[in-house]
Protein backbone atom coordinates (compact mmCIF):
# COMPACT_ATOMS: atom_id res chain seq x y z
CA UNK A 1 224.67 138.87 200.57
CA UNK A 2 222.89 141.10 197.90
CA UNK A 3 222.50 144.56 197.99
CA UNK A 4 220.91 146.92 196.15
CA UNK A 5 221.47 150.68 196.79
CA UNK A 6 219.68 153.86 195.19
CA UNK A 7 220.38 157.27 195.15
CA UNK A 8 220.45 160.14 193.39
CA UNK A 9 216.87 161.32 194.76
CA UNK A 10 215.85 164.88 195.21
CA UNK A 11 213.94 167.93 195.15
CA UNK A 12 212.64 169.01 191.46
CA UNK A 13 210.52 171.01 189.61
CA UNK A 14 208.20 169.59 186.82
CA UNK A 15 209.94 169.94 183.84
CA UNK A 16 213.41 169.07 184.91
CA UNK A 17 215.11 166.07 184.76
CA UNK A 18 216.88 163.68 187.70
CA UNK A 19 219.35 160.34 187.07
CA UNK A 20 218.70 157.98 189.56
CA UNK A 21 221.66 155.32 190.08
CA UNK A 22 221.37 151.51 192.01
CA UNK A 23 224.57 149.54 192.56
CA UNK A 24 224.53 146.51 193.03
CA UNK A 25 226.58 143.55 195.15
CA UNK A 26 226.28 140.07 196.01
CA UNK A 27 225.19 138.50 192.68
CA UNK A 28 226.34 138.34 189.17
CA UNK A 29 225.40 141.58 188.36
CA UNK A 30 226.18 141.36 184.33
CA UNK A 31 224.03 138.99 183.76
CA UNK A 32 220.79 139.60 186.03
CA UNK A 33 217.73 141.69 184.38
CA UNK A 34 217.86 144.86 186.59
CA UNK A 35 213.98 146.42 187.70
CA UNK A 36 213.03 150.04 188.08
CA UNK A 37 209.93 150.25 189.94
CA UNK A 38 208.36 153.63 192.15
CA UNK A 39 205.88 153.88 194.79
CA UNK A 40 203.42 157.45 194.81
CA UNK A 41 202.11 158.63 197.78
CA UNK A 42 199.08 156.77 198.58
CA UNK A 43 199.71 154.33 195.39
CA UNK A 44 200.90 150.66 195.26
CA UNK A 45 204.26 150.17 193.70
CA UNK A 46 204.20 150.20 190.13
CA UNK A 47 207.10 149.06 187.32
CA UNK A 48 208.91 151.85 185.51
CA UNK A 49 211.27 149.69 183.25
CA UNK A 50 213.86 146.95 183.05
CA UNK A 51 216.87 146.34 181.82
CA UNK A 52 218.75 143.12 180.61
CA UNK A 53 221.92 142.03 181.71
CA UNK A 54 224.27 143.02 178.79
CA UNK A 55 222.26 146.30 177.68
CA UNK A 56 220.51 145.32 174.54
CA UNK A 57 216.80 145.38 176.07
CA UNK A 58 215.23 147.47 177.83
CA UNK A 59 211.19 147.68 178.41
CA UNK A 60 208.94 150.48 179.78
CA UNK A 61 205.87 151.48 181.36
CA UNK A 62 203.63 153.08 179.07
CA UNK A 63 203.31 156.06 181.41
CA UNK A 64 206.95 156.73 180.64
CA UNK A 65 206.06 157.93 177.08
CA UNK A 66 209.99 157.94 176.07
CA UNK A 67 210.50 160.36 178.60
CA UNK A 68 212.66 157.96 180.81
CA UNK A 69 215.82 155.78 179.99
CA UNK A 70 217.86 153.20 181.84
CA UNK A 71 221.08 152.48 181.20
CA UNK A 72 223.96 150.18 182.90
CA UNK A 73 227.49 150.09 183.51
CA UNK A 74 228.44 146.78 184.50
CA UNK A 75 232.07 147.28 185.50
CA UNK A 76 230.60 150.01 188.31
CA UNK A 77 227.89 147.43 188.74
CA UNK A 78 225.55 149.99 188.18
CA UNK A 79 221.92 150.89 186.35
CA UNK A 80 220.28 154.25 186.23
CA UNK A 81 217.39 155.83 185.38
CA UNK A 82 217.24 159.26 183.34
CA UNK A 83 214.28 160.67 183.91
CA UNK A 84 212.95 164.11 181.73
CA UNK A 85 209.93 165.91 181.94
CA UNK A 86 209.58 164.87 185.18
CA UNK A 87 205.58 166.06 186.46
CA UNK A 88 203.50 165.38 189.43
CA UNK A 89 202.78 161.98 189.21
CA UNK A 90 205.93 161.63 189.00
CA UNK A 91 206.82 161.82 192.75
CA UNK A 92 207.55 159.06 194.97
CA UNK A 93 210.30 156.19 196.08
CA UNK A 94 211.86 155.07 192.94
CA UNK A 95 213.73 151.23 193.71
CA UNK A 96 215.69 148.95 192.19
CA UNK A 97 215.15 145.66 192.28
CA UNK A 98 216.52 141.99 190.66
CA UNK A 99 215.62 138.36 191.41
CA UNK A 100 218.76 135.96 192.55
CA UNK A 101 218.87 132.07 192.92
CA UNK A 102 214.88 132.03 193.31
CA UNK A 103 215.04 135.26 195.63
CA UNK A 104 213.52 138.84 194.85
CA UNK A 105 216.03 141.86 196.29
CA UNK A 106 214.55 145.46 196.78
CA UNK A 107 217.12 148.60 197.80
CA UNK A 108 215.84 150.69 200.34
CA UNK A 109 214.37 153.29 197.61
CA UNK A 110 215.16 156.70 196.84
CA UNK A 111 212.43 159.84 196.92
CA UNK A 112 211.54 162.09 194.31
CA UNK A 113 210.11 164.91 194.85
CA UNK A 114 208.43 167.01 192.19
CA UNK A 115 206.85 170.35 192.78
CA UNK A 116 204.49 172.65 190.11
């Protein structure tokens, strides 16, 4: 079946920078569009950025402000997201999602913590 795991959450201070990593199984992985999307406290979940299948576009929130980047390896089956400059608003679960046969797929999130 499809998976979709995160990690690479953690504790950091604003300023700093985190590389969040989802790996994927169950689906062609190379060729699906790949979803970063986060969740603040008290917030509805919101799109950071996306990725297509072979690497050549990607698309971001404007709140990113070229402070993020996602990449992807497909032979690990893998997409991150670099984050810089991370501040406040940062902070929350960070998933990765893709769509499969007619299906949405969600990972179980990773938290980010940022503190002043």
């Amino acid at each position: 079946q499809v998976q979709l795991v995160e990690s690479g959450g953690g504790y950091v201070q604003a300023g700093e920078s985190l590389t969040l990593s989802c790996t994927g199984s169950g689906f062609r992985f190379s060729s699906n569009v790949l979803y970063w999307y986060r969740q603040g406290p008290g917030k509805e979940r919101e799109r950071v950025g996306l990725m297509n299948g072979d690497g050549s576009n990607t698309k971001y929130a404007d709140f990113v402000n070229g402070r993020f980047t996602i990449s992807r390896d497909n032979d690990k089956r893998t997409t991150y997201l670099h984050m810089t400059d991370l501040q406040l608003e940062d902070a929350g679960v960070y998933y990765c999602h893709t769509n499969w046969l007619g299906f949405p797929y969600w990972g179980p999130g990773t938290q980010v913590i940022v503190s002043s």
